[in-house]
C-alpha atoms as a PDB file:
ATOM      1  CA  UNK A   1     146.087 -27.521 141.072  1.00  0.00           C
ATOM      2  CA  UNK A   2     148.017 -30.673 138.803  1.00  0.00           C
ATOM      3  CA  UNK A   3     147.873 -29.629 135.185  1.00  0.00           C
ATOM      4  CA  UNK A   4     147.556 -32.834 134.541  1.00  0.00           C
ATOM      5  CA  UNK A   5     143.960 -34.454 133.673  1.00  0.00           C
ATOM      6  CA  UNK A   6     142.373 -35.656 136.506  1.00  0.00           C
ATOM      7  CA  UNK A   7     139.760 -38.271 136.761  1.00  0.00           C
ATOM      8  CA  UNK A   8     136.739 -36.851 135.649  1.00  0.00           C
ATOM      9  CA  UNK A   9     137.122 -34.323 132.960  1.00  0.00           C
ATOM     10  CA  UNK A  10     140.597 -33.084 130.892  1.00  0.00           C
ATOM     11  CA  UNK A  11     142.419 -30.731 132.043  1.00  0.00           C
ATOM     12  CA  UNK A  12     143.437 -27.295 131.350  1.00  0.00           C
ATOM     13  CA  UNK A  13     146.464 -27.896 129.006  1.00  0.00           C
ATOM     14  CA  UNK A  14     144.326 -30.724 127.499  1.00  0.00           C
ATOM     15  CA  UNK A  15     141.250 -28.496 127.450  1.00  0.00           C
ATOM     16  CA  UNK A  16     143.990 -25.841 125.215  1.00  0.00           C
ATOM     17  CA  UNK A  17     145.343 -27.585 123.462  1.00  0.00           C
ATOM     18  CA  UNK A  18     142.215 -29.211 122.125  1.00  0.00           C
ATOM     19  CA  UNK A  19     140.707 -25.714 121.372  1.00  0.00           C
ATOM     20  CA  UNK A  20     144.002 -24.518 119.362  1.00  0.00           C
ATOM     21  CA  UNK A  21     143.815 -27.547 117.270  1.00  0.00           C
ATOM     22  CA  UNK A  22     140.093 -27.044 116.995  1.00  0.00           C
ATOM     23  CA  UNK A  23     140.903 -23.155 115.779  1.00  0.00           C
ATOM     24  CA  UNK A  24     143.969 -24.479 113.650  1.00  0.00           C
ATOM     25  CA  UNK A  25     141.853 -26.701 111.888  1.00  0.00           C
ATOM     26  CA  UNK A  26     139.112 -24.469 110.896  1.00  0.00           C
ATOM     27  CA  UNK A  27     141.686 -21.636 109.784  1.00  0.00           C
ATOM     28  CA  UNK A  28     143.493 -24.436 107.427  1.00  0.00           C
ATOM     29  CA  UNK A  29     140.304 -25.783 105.877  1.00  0.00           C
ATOM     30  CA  UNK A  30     139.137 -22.664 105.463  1.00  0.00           C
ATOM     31  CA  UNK A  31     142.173 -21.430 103.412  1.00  0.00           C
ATOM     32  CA  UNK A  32     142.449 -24.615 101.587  1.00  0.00           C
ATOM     33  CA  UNK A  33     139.366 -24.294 100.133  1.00  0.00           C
ATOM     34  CA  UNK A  34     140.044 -20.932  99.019  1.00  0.00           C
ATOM     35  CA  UNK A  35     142.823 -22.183  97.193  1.00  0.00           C
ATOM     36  CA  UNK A  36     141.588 -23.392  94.207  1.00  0.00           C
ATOM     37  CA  UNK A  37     139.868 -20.030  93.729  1.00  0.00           C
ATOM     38  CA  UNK A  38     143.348 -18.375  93.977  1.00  0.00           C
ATOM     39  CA  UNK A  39     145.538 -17.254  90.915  1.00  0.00           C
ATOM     40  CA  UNK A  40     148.814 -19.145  90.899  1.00  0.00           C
ATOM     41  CA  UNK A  41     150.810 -16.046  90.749  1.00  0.00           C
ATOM     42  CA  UNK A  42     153.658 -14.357  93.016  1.00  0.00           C
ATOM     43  CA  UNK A  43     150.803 -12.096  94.397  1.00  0.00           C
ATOM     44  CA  UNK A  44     148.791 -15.104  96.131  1.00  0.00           C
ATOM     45  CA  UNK A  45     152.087 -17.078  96.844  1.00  0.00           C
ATOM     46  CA  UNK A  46     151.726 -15.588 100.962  1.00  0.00           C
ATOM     47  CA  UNK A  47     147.913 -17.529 100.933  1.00  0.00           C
ATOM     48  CA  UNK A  48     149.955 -20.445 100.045  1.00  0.00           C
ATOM     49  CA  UNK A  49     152.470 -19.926 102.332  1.00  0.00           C
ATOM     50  CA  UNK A  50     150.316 -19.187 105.489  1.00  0.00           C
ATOM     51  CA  UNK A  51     147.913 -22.152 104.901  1.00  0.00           C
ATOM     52  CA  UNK A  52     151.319 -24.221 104.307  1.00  0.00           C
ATOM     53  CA  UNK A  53     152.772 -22.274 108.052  1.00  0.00           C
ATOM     54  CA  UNK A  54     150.009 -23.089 109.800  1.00  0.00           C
ATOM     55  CA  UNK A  55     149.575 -26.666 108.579  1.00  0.00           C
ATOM     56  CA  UNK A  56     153.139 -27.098 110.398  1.00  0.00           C
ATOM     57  CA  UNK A  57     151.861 -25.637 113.159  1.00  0.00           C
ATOM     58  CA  UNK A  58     148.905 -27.584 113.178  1.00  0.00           C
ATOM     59  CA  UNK A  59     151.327 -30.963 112.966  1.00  0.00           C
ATOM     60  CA  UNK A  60     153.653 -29.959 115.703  1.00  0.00           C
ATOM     61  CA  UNK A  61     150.474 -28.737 118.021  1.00  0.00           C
ATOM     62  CA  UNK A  62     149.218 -32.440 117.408  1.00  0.00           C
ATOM     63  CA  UNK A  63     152.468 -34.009 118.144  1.00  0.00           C
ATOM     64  CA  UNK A  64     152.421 -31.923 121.731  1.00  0.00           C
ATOM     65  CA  UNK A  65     148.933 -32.850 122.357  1.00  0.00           C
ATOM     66  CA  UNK A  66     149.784 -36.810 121.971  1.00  0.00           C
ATOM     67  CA  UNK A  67     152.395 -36.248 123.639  1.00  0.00           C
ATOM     68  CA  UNK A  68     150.786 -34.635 126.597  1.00  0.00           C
ATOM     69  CA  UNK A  69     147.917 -37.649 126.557  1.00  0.00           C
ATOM     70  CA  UNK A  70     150.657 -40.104 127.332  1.00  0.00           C
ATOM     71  CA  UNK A  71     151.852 -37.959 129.768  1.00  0.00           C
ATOM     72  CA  UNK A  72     148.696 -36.390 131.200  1.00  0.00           C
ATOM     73  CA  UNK A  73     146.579 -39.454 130.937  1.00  0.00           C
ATOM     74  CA  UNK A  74     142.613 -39.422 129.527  1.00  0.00           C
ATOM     75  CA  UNK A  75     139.492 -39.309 131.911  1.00  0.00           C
ATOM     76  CA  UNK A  76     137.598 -42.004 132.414  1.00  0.00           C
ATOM     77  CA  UNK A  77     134.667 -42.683 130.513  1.00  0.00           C
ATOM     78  CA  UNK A  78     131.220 -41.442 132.242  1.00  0.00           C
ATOM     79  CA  UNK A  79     129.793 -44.248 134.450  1.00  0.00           C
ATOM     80  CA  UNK A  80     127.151 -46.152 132.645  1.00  0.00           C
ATOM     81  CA  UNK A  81     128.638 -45.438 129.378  1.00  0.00           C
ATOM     82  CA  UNK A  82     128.078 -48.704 127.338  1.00  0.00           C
ATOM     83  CA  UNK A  83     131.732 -50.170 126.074  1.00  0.00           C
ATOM     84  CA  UNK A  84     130.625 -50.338 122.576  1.00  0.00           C
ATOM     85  CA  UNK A  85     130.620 -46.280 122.931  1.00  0.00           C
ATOM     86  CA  UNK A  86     133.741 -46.064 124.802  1.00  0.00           C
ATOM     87  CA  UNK A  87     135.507 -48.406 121.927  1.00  0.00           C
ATOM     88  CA  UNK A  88     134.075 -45.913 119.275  1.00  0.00           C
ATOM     89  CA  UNK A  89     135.426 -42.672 121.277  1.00  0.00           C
ATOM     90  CA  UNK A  90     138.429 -44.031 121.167  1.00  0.00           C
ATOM     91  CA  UNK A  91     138.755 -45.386 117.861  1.00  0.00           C
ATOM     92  CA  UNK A  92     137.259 -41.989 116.682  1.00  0.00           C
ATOM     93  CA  UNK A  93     140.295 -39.989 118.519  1.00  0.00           C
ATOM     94  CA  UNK A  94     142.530 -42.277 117.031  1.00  0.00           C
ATOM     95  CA  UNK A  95     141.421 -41.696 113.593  1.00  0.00           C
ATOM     96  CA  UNK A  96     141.444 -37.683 114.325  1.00  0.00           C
ATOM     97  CA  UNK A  97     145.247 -38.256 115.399  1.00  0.00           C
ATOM     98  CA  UNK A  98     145.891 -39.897 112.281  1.00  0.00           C
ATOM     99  CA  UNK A  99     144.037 -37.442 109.994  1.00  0.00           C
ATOM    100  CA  UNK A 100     145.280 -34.669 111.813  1.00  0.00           C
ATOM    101  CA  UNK A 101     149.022 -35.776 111.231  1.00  0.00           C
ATOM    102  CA  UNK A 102     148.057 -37.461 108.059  1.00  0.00           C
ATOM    103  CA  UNK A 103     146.695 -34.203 106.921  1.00  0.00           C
ATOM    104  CA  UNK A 104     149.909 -31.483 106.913  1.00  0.00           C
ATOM    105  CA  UNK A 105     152.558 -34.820 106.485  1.00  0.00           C
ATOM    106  CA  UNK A 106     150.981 -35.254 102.949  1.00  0.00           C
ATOM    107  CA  UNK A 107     150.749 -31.076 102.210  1.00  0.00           C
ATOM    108  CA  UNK A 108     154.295 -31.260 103.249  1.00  0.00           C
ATOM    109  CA  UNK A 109     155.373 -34.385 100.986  1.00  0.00           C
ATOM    110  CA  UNK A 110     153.646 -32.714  98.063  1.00  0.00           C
ATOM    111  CA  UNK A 111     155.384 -29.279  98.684  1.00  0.00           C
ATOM    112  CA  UNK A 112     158.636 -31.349  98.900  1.00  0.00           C
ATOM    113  CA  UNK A 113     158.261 -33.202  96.288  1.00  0.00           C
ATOM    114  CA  UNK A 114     156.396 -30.853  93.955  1.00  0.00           C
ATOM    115  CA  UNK A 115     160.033 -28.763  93.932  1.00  0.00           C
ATOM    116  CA  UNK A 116     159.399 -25.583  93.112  1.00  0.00           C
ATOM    117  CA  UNK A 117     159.893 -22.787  96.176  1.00  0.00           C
ATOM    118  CA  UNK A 118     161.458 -23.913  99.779  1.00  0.00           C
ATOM    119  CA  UNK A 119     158.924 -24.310 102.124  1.00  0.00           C
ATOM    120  CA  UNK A 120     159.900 -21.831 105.297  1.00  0.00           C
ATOM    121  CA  UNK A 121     157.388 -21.821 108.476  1.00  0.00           C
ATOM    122  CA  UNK A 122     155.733 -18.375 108.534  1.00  0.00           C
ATOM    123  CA  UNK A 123     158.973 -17.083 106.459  1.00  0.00           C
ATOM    124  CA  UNK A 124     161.436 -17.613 109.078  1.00  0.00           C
ATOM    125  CA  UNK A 125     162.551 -21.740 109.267  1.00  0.00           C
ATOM    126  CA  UNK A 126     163.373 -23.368 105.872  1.00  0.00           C
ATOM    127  CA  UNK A 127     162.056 -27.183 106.685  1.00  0.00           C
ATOM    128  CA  UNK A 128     164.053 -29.954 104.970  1.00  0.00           C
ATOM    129  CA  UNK A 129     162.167 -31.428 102.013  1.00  0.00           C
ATOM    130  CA  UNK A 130     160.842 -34.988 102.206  1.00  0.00           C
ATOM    131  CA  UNK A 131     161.800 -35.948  99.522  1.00  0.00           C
ATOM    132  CA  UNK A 132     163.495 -35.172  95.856  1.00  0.00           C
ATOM    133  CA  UNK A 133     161.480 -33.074  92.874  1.00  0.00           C
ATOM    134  CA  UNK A 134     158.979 -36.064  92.083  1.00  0.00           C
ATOM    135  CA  UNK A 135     156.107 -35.054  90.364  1.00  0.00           C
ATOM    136  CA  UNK A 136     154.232 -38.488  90.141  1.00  0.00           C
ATOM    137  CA  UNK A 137     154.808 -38.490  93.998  1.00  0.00           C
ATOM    138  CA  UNK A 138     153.800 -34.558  93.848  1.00  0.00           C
ATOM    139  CA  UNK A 139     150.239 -35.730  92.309  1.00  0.00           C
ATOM    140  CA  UNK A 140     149.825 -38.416  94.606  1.00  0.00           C
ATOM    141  CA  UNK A 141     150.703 -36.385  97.912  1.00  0.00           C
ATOM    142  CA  UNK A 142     147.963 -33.873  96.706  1.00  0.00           C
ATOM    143  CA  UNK A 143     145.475 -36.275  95.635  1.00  0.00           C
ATOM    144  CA  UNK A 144     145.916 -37.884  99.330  1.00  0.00           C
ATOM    145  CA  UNK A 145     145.693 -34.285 100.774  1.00  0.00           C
ATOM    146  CA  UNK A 146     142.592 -33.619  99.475  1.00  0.00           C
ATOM    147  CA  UNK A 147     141.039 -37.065 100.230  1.00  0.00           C
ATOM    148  CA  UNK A 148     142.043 -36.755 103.927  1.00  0.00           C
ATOM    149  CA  UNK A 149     140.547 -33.919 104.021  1.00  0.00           C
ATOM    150  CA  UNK A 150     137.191 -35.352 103.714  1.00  0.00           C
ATOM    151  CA  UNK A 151     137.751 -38.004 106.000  1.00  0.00           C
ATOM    152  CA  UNK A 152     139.252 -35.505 107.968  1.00  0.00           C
ATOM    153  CA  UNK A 153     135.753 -33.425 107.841  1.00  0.00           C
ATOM    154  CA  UNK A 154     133.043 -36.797 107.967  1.00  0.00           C
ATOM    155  CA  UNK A 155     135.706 -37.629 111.604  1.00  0.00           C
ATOM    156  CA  UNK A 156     135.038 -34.016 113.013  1.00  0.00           C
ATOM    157  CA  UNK A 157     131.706 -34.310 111.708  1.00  0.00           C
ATOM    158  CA  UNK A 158     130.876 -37.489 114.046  1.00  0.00           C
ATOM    159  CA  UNK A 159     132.972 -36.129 116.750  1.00  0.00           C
ATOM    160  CA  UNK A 160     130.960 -32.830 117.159  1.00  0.00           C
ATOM    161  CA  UNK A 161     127.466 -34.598 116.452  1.00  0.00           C
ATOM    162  CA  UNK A 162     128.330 -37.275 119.163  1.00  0.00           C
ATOM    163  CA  UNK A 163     129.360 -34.309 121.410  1.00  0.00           C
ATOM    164  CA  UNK A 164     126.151 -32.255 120.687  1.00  0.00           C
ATOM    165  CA  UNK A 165     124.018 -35.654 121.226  1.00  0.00           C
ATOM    166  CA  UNK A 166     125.959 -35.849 124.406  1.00  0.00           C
ATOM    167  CA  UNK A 167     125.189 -32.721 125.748  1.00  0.00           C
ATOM    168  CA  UNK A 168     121.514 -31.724 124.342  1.00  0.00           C
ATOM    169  CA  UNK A 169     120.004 -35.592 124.435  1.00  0.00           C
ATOM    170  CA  UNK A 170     122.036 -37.206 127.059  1.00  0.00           C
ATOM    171  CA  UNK A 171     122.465 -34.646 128.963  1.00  0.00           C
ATOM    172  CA  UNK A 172     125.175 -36.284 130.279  1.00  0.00           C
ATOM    173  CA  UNK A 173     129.221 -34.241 131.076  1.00  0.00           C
ATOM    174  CA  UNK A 174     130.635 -35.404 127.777  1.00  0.00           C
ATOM    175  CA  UNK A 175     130.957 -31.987 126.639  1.00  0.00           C
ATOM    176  CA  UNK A 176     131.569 -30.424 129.266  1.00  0.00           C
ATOM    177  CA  UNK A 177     134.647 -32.023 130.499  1.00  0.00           C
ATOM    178  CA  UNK A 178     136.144 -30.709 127.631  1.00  0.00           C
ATOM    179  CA  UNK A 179     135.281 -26.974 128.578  1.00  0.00           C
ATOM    180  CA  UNK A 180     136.966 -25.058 130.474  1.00  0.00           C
ATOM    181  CA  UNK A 181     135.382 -24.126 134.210  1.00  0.00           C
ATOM    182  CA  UNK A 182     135.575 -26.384 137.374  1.00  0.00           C
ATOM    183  CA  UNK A 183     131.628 -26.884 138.935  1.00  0.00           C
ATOM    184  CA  UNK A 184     130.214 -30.755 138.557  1.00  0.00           C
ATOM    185  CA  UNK A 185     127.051 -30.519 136.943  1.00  0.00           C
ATOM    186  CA  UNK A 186     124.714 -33.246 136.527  1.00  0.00           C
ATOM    187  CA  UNK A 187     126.224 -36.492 135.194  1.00  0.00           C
ATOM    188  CA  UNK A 188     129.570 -35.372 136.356  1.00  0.00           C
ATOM    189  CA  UNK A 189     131.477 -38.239 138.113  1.00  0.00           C
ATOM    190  CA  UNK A 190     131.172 -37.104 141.657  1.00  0.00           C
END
């Protein structure tokens, strides 16, 4: 069995890949938005720290899973799916890829330039700052960080809802090539 993706569905490092990301995602959101609620005090600075770890993690997990595209290649779209759809898909993944590197690039450019404590990856790697102590650049990085976070949230948003419409009203294999399992169901490409 190729690791790779075949034809007709993605393929098991795809398929993990996908769902790490997916996990990643909801883990940093979830502690970013707890954040605010946070006291800005050595006592909290480990929230910081692991939202800030994980964000690296969730950039170099992204880089691997572009990576393996290129390599691995994409199904094909589902026969009799309209082009229009197919150009939205893909212009929809794009986006993701872009938010998703968008999103811990600008955390990290704020951290950088914000100055105060070296950023180190779950304690252990110091990362090289970005850039010098700027803080008009520090406000800027944030203020982008929290903006692609929404567009970040409206892109998931649309990509599960198209999924779900897939699946429940289409009932087409949208969904399902992205899970793992290997039986062809109805609207599988045979």
């Amino acid at each position: 069995m190729s690791l790779k993706n075949p034809g007709d569905r993605w393929g098991p490092v795809s398929q993990l890949l996908h769902w790490l990301i997916v996990l990643l995602l909801v883990a940093v959101a979830t502690i970013g938005l707890l954040l605010d609620s946070l006291p800005r005090s050595p006592s909290s600075f480990w929230v910081y720290d692991l939202h800030k770890s994980l964000g690296l993690t969730l950039l170099l997990l992204a880089a691997l899973r572009l990576g393996w595209r290129w390599f691995a290649g994409a199904p094909r779209p589902l026969p009799g799916t309209p082009r229009w759809q197919a150009r939205i898909a893909s212009t929809t993944h794009a986006l993701l890829y872009a938010m998703i590197f968008a999103m811990p690039l600008s955390g990290w450019l704020y951290d950088s330039a914000n100055g105060l404590r070296p950023l180190r990856w779950f304690g252990v790697v110091r990362m090289p700052k970005l850039t010098s102590p700027d803080q008009d650049l520090a406000e800027l990085a944030i203020s982008a960080h929290e903006w692609l976070f929404w567009v970040l949230v409206l892109l998931v948003t649309a990509h599960v809802a198209a999924a779900l419409y897939h699946h429940v009203f289409l009932q087409d294999a949208t969904l399902r090539r992205m899970l793992p399992g290997r039986g062809r169901t109805s609207g599988d490409v045979p």
